[in-house]
Protein backbone atom coordinates (compact mmCIF):
# COMPACT_ATOMS: atom_id res chain seq x y z
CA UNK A 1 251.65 -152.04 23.55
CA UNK A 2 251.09 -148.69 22.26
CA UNK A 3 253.69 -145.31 22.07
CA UNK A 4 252.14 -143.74 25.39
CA UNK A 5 252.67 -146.95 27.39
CA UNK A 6 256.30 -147.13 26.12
CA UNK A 7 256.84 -143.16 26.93
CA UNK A 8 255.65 -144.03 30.33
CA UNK A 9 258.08 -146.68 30.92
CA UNK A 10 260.95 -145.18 30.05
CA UNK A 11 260.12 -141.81 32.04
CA UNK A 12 259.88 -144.16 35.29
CA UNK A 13 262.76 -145.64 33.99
CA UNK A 14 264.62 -142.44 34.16
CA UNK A 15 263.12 -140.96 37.56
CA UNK A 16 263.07 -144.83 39.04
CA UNK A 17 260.00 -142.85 40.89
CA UNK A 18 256.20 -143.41 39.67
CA UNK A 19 255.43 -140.21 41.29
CA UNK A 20 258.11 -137.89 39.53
CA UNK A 21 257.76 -139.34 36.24
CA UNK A 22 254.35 -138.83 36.82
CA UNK A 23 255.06 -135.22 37.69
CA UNK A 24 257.16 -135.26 34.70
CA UNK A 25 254.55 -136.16 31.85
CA UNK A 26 251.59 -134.21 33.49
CA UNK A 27 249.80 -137.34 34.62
CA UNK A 28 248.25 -138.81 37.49
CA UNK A 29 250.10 -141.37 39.07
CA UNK A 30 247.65 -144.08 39.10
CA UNK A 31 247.21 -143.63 35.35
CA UNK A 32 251.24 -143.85 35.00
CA UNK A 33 251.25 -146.75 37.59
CA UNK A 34 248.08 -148.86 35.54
CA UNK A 35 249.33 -148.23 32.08
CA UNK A 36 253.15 -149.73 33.02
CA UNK A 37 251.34 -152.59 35.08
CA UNK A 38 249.64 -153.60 31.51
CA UNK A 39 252.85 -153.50 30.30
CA UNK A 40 253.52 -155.97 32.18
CA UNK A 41 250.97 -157.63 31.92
CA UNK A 42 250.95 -157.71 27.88
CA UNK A 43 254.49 -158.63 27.65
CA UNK A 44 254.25 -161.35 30.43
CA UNK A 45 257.46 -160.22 32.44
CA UNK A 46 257.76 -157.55 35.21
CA UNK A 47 259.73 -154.79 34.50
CA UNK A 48 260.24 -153.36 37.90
CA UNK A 49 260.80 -153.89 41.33
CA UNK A 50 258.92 -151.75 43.19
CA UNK A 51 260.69 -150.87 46.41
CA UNK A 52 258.92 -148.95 49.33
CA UNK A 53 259.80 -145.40 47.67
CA UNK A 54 262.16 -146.49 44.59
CA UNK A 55 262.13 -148.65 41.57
CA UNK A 56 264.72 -150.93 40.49
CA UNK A 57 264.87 -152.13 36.38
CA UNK A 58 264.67 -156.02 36.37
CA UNK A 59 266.63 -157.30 33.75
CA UNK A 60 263.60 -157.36 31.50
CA UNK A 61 263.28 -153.98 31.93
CA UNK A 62 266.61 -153.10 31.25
CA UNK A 63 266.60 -155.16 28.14
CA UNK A 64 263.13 -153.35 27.06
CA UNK A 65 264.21 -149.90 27.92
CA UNK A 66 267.35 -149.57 24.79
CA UNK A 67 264.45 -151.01 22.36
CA UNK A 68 261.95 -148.47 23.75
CA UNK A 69 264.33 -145.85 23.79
CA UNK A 70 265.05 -146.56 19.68
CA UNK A 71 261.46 -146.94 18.93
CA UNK A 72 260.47 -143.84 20.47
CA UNK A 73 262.65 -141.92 18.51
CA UNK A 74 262.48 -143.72 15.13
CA UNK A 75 258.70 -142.27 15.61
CA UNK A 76 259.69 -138.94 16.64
CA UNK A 77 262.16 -138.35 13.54
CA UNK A 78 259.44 -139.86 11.37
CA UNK A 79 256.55 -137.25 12.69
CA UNK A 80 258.90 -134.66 12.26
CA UNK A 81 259.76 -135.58 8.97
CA UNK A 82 256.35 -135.87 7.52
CA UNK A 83 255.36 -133.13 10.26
CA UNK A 84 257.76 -130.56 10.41
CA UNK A 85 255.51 -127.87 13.22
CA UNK A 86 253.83 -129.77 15.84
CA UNK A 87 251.38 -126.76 15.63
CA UNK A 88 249.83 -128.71 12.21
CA UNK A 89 247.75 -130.99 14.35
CA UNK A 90 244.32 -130.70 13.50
CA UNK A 91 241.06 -131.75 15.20
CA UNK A 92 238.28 -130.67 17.74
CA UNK A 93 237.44 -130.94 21.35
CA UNK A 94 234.21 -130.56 22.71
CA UNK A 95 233.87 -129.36 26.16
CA UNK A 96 231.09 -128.98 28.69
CA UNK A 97 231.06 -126.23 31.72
CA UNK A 98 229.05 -125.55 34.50
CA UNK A 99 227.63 -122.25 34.84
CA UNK A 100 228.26 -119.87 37.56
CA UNK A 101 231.68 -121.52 38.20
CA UNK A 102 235.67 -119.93 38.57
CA UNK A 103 235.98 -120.97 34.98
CA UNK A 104 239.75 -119.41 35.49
CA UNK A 105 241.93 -122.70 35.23
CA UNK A 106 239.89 -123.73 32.03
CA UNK A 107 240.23 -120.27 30.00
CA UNK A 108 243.83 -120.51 31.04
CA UNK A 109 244.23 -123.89 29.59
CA UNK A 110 242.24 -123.18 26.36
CA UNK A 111 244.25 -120.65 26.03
CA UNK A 112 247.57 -122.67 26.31
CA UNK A 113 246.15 -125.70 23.54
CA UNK A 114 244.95 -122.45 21.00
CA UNK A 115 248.31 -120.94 21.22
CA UNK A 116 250.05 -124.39 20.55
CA UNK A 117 247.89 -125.83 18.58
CA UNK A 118 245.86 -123.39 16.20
CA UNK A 119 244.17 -125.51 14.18
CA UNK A 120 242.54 -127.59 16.55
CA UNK A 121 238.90 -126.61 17.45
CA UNK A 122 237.80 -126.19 20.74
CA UNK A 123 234.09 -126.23 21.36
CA UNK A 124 232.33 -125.34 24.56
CA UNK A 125 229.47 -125.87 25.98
CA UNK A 126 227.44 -124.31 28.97
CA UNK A 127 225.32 -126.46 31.07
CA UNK A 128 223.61 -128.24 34.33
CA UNK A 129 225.33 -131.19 36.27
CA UNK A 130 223.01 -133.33 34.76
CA UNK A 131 222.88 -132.19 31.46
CA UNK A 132 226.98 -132.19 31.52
CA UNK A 133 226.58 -135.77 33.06
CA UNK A 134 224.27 -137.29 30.41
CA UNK A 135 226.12 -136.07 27.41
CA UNK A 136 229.39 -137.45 29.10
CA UNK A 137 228.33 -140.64 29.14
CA UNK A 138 226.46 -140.19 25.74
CA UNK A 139 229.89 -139.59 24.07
CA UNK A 140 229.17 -135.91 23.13
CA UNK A 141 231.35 -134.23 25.08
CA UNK A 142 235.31 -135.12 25.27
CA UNK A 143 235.55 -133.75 28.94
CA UNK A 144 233.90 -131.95 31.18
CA UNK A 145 234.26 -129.73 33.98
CA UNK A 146 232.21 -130.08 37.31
CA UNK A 147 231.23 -131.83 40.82
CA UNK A 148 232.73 -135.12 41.22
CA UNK A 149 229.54 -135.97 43.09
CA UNK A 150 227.71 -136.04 39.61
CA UNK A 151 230.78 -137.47 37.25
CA UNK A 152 232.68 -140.04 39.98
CA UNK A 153 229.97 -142.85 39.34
CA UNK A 154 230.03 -142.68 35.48
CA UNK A 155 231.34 -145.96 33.99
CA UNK A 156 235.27 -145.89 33.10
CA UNK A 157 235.48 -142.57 33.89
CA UNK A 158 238.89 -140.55 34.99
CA UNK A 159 239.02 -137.74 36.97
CA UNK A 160 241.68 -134.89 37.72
CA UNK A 161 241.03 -133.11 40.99
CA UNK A 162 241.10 -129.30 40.58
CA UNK A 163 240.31 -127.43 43.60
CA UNK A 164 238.81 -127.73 46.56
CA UNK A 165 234.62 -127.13 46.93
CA UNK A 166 232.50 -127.09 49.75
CA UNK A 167 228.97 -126.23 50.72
CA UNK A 168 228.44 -122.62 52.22
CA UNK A 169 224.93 -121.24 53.24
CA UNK A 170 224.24 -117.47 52.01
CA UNK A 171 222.34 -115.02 54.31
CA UNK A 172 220.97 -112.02 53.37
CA UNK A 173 223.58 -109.04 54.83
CA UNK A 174 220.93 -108.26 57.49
CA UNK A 175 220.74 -111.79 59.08
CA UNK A 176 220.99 -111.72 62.91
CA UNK A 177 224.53 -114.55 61.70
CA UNK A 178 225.39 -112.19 59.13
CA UNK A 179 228.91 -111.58 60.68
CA UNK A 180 229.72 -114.95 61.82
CA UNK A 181 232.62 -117.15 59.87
CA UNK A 182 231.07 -120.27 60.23
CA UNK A 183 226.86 -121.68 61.47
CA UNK A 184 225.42 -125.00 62.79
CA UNK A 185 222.62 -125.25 60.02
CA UNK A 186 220.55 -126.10 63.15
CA UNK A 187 220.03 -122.66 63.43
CA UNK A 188 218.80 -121.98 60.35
CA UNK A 189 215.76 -124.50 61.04
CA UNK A 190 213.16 -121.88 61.09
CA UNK A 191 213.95 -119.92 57.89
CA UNK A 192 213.06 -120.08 54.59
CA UNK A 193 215.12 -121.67 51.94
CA UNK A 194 215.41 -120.69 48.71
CA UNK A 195 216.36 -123.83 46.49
CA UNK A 196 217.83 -125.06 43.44
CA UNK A 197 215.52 -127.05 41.32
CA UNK A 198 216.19 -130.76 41.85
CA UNK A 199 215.20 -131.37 37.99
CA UNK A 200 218.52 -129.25 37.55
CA UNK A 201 220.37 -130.63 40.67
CA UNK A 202 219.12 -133.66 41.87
CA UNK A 203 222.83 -134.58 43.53
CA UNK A 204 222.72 -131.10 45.48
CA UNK A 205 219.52 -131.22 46.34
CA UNK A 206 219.33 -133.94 47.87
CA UNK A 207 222.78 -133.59 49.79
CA UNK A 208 221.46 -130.24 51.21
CA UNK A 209 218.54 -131.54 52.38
CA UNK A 210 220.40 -134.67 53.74
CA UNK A 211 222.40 -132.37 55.93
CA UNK A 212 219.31 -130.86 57.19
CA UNK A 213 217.42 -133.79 57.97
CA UNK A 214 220.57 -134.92 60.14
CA UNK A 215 220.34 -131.97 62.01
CA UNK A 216 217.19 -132.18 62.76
CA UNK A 217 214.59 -130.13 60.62
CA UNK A 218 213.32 -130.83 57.49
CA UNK A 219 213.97 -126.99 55.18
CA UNK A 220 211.08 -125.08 54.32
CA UNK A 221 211.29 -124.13 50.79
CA UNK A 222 209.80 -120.53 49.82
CA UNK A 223 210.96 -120.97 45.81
CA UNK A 224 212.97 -123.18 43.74
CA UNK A 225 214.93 -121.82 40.85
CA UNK A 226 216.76 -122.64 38.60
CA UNK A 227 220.78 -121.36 39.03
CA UNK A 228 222.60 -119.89 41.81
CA UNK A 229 222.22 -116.53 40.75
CA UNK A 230 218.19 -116.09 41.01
CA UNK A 231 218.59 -117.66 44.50
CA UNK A 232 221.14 -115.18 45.76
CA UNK A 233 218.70 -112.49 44.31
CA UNK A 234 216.06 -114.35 46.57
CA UNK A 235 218.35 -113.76 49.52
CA UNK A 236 219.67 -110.28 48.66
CA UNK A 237 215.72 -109.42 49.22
CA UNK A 238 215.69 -110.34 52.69
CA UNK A 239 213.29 -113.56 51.14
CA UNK A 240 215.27 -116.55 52.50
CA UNK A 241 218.83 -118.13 52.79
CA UNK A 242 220.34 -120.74 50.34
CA UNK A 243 223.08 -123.20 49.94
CA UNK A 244 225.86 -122.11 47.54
CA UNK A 245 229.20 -123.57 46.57
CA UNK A 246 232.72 -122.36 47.92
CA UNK A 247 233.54 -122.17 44.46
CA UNK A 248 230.99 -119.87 43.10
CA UNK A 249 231.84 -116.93 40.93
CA UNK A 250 230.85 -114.24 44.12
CA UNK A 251 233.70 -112.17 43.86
CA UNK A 252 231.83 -109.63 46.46
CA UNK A 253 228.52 -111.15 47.72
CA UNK A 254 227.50 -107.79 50.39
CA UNK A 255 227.93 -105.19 46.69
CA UNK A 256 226.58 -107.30 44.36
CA UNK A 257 223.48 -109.46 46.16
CA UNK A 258 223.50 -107.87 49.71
CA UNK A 259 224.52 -111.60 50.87
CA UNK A 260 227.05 -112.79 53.45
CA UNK A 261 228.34 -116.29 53.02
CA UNK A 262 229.15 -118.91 55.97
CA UNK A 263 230.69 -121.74 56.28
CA UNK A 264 229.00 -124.77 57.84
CA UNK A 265 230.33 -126.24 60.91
CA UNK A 266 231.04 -130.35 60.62
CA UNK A 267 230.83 -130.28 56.55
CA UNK A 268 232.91 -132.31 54.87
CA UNK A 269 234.69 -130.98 51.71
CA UNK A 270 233.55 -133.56 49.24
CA UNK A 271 231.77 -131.79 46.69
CA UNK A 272 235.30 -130.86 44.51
CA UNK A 273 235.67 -129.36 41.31
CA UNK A 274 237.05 -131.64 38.37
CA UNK A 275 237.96 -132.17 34.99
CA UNK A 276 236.21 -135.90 33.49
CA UNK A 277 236.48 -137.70 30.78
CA UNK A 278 236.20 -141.32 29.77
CA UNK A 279 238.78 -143.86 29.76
CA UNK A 280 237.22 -145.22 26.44
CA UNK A 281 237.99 -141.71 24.61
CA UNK A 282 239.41 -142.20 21.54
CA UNK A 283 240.23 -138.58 20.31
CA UNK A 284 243.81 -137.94 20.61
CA UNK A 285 243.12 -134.04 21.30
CA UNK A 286 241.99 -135.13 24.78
CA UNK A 287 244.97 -136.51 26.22
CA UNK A 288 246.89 -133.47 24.77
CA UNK A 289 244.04 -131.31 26.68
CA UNK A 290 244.60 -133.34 29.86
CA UNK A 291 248.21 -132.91 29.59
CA UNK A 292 248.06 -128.89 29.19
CA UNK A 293 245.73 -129.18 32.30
CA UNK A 294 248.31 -130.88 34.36
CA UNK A 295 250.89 -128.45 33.19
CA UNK A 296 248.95 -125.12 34.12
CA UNK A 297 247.12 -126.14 37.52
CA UNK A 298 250.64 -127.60 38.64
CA UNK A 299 252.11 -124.13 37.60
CA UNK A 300 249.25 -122.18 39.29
CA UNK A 301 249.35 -124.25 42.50
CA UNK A 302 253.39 -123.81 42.16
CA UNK A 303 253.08 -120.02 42.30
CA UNK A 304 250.61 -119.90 44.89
C-alpha cells in the first residue's frame, strides 16, 4: 500500500467512474484500474463493485475510504509543513527524443515541469529508435519519446499514446503522382528508393520493405542514409522516392525539398508516436512528468 494507490482509490471513490477519475489525476485508465485491483489484492477484500458503467463502494471500501481520506491529508499537512512551496522539489529527468520529429507536445510539457518545478533538472537527449530503445531498457533514460513499434516490446514498459503516425511515401514535385492524395505502392515498383539505414532503423526498414514485398516487388535501393532529411534531399534531386512518417517535421515539403508527400492506400496507422517509460522507474520526477503530459495533450486535444 503506498500514497498513490490510496489517492487513486479515493478519486474513484469520488467519481464512482475508473474512467473520470482517471481523467481526473492525468492517468491512463488501466494504470488507475491495476493499481486499485492490487489494492485489493494486498488488503485481501474488494473494494468495489464494478457495475457495467458505475462503481458501487462495498462496505470495505467504505470503511477504507474515511481512513484514506485522514491519511492522505495527515501527509499533505506534514509536506507542507516541512515543505512550505511545492516548487522546492529537487531532482533530474533524463529524456531521450527522436530527431526530425513534431517535438511540440514535449517542449510544451518541459516547459510546464520548469515553470513548476525550477529546481528539477531536465536533461535531453537526441537520438535513433534504437539508440533511444537500448538506453531505455539500460536504465539511462527516465522516458522517452518515439514509435511504439520500437518501445511496445520492452519488458514492463508503459506507454501513453500521443498522436497518430503513419507511413507516407515522398516523391520528388515532378513525379508523374506528384498531385495525387493517396498511391498503391505497386506503382512505385520500378523506381528507385532512397532508404534509411537499417543499422539506424531496423523496425522501419524492415516494415517498408514488408509492405513492398506484399505488393509484389522487392524496392530497389539507389542509397541508404542515415535520417530523413538526407533522403528527402535524395528525392528533392529528382534521385528516387522514400518512405517518411506522417509525423515528420515537413512543415512545406514542395519549398523546402521540392517533395510531394502521399499517402498509401490500405496502410494501417500503427506506427504512433509515444511517450515510454518503465514500470520499474523509481525516480519520483517521472510520474510528475507523466502527469504534466496527461494534463497538456488532454488540453491540446481539448482545444482542437
Amino acid at each position: 500500500m503506498n500514497l498513490t494507490s490510496l489517492r487513486y482509490f479515493i478519486e474513484s471513490a469520488k467519481y464512482l467512474n475508473f474512467t473520470k477519475a482517471a481523467e481526473h489525476l492525468y492517468v491512463t485508465q488501466p494504470t488507475l484500474s491495476r493499481q486499485i485491483m492490487d489494492l485489493e489484492a494486498e488488503l485481501g477484500v474488494q473494494l468495489f463493485v464494478r457495475g457495467r458503467h458505475t462503481l458501487t463502494l462495498t462496505s470495505e471500501g467504505d470503511a477504507l475510504l474515511e481512513q484514506a481520506i485522514d491519511i492522505v491529508t495527515k501527509f499533505d499537512n506534514i509536506k507542507k509543513t516541512i515543505q512550505p512551496h511545492t516548487n522546492e522539489l529537487t531532482g533530474k529527468l533524463t529524456i531521450g527524443y527522436q530527431s526530425f520529429f513534431d517535438t511540440t507536445l514535449m517542449y510544451d510539457v518541459l516547459k510546464s515541469v520548469t515553470k513548476k518545478y525550477p529546481r528539477v533538472t531536465l536533461s535531453l537527449f537526441r537520438g535513433t529508435p534504437l539508440q533511444l530503445r537500448r538506453q531505455l531498457i539500460n536504465n539511462q533514460y527516465d522516458a522517452i519519446f518515439g514509435l511504439n513499434t520500437y518501445i511496445d516490446s520492452i519488458p514492463n514498459i508503459k506507454t501513453i499514446e500521443l498522436q497518430k503516425n503513419k507511413l507516407q511515401i515522398a516523391v520528388p514535385s515532378t513525379h508523374p503522382l506528384a498531385n495525387m492524395k493517396s498511391v498503391d505502392i505497386k506503382r512505385l515498383a520500378n523506381d528507385d528508393f532512397i532508404m534509411l539505414n537499417r543499422k539506424i532503423s531496423p523496425f522501419i526498414v524492415d516494415y517498408a520493405i514488408s509492405l513492398c514485398m506484399k505488393n509484389g516487388f522487392s524496392p530497389h535501393a539507389l542509397y541508404y542514409v542515415n535520417d530523413a532529411e538526407q533522403a528527402l534531399l535524395h528525392v528533392g534531386s529528382g534521385q528516387g522516392v522514400t518512405f517518411l512518417h506522417s509525423m515528420n517535421k515537413v512543415n512545406n515539403p514542395v519549398e523546402s525539398y521540392g517533395v510531394n508527400l502521399l499517402d498509401i492506400n490500405g496502410l494501417d496507422n500503427d506506427l504512433n508516436f509515444v511517450l515510454g517509460y518503465k514500470e520499474t522507474n523509481t525516480n519520483p520526477i517521472t510520474e510528475i512528468f507523466v502527469r504534466e503530459l496527461m494534463k497538456v495533450h488532454q488540453q491540446k486535444d481539448g482545444s482542437n
